[in-house]
C-alpha atoms as a PDB file:
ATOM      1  CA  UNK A   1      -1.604 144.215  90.005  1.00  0.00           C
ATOM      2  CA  UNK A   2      -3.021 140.943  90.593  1.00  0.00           C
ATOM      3  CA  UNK A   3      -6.913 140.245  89.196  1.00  0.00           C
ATOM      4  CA  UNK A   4      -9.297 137.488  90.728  1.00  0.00           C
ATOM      5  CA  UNK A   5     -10.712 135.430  88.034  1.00  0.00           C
ATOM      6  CA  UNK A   6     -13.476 133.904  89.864  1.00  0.00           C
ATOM      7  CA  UNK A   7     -14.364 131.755  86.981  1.00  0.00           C
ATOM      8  CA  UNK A   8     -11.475 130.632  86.995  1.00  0.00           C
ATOM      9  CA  UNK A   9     -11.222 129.224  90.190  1.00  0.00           C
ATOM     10  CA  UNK A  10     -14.688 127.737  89.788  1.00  0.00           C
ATOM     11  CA  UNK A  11     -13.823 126.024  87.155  1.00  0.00           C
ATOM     12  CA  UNK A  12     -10.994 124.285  88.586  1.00  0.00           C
ATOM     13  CA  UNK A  13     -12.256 123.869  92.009  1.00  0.00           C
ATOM     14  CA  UNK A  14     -16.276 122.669  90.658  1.00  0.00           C
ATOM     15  CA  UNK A  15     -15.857 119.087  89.723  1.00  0.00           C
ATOM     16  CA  UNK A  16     -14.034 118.468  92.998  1.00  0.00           C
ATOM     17  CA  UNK A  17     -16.823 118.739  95.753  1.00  0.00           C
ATOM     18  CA  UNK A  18     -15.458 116.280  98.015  1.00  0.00           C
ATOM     19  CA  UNK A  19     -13.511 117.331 100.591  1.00  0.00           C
ATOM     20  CA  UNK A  20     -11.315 115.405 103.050  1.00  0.00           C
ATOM     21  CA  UNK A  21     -11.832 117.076 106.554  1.00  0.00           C
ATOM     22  CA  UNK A  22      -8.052 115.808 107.434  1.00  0.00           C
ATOM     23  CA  UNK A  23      -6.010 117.061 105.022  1.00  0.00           C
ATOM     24  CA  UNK A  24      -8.093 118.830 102.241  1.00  0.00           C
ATOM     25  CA  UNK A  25      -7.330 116.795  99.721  1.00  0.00           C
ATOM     26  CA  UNK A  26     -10.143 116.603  96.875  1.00  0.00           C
ATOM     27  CA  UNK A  27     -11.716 114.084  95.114  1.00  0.00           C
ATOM     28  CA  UNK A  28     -14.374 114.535  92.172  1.00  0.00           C
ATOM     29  CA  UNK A  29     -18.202 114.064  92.221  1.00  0.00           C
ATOM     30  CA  UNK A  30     -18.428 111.078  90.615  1.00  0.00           C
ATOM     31  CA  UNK A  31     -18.713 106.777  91.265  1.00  0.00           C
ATOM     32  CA  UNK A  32     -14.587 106.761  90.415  1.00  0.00           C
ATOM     33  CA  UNK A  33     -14.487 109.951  92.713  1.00  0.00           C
ATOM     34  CA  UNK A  34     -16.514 107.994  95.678  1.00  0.00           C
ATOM     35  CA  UNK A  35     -14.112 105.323  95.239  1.00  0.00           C
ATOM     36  CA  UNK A  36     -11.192 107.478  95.835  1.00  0.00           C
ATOM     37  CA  UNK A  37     -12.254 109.068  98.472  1.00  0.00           C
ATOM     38  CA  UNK A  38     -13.105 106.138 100.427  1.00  0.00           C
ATOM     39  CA  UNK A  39      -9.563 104.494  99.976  1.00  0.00           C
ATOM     40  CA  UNK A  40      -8.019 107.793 100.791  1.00  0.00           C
ATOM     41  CA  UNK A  41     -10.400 107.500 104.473  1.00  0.00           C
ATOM     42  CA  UNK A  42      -9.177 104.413 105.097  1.00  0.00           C
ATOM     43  CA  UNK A  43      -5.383 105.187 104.261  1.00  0.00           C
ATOM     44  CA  UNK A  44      -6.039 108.064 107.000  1.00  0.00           C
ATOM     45  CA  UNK A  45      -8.017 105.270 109.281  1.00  0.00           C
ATOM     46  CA  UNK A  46      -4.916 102.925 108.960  1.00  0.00           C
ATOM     47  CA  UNK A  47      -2.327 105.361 109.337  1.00  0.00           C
ATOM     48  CA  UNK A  48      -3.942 106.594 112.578  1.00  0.00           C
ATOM     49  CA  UNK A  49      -4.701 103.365 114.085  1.00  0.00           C
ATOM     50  CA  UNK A  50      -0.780 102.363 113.182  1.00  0.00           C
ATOM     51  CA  UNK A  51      -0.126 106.026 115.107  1.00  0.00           C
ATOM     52  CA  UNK A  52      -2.041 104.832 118.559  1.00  0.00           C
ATOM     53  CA  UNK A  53      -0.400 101.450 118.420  1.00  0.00           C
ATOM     54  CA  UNK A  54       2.976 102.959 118.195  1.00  0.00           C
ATOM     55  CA  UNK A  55       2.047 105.019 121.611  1.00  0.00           C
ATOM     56  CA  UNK A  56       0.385 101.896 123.513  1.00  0.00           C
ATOM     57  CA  UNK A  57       3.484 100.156 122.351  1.00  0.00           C
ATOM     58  CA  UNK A  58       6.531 100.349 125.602  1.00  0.00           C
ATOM     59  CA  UNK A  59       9.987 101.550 124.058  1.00  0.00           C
ATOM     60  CA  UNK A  60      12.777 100.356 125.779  1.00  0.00           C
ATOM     61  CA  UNK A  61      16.315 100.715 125.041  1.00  0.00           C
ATOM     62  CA  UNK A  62      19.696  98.534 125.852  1.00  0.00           C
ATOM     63  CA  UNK A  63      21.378 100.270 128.386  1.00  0.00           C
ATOM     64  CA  UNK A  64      25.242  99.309 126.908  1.00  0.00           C
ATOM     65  CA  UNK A  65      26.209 100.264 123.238  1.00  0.00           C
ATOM     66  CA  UNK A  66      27.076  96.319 121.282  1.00  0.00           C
ATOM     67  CA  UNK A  67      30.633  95.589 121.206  1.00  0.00           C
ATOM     68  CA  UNK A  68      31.061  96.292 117.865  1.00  0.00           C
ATOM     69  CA  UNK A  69      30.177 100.493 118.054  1.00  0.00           C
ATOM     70  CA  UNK A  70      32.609 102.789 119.300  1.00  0.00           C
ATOM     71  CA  UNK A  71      32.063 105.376 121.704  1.00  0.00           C
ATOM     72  CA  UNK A  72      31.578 109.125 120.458  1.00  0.00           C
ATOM     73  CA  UNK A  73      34.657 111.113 120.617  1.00  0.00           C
ATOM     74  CA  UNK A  74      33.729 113.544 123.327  1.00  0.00           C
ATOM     75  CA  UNK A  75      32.473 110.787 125.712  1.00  0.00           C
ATOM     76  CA  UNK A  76      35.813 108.561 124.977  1.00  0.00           C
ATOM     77  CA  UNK A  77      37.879 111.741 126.399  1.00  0.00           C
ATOM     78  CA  UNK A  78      35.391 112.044 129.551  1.00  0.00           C
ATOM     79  CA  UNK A  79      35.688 108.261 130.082  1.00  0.00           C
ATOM     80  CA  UNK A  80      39.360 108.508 130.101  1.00  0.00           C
ATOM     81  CA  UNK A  81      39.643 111.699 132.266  1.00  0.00           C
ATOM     82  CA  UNK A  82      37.685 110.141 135.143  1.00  0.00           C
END
């Protein structure tokens, strides 16, 4: 049977009262914890501002294959049937 030792989990989870509300990662109550926590924001801040650039950004692709790649096997046979 499985217990809860609620002191236990207190103890782990106590000296870690900050809480990232992106990915629940946890950072202590502390100046060194403070610190932490507000690299880890801007990491997040970064990473999503690197995310909306990618979508503003147009893709567009080559419409021939270079020279030097060869054509997948089942499209070489289709080419050469037609």
């Amino acid at each position: 049977m499985c217990r809860r030792y609620v002191g236990a989990v207190e103890a782990l989870w106590d000296n870690l009262r900050k809480v990232c509300g992106t990915c629940g990662m946890r950072y202590r109550d502390d100046a060194q914890g403070q610190k932490d926590f507000s690299a880890h924001m801007d990491w997040h801040f970064r990473r999503n501002a690197l995310e909306k650039k990618k979508v503003l950004k147009a893709v567009s692709r080559e419409w021939y294959l270079p020279a030097n790649v060869r054509p997948v096997p089942m499209l070489k046979d289709f080419f050469e049937r037609n």
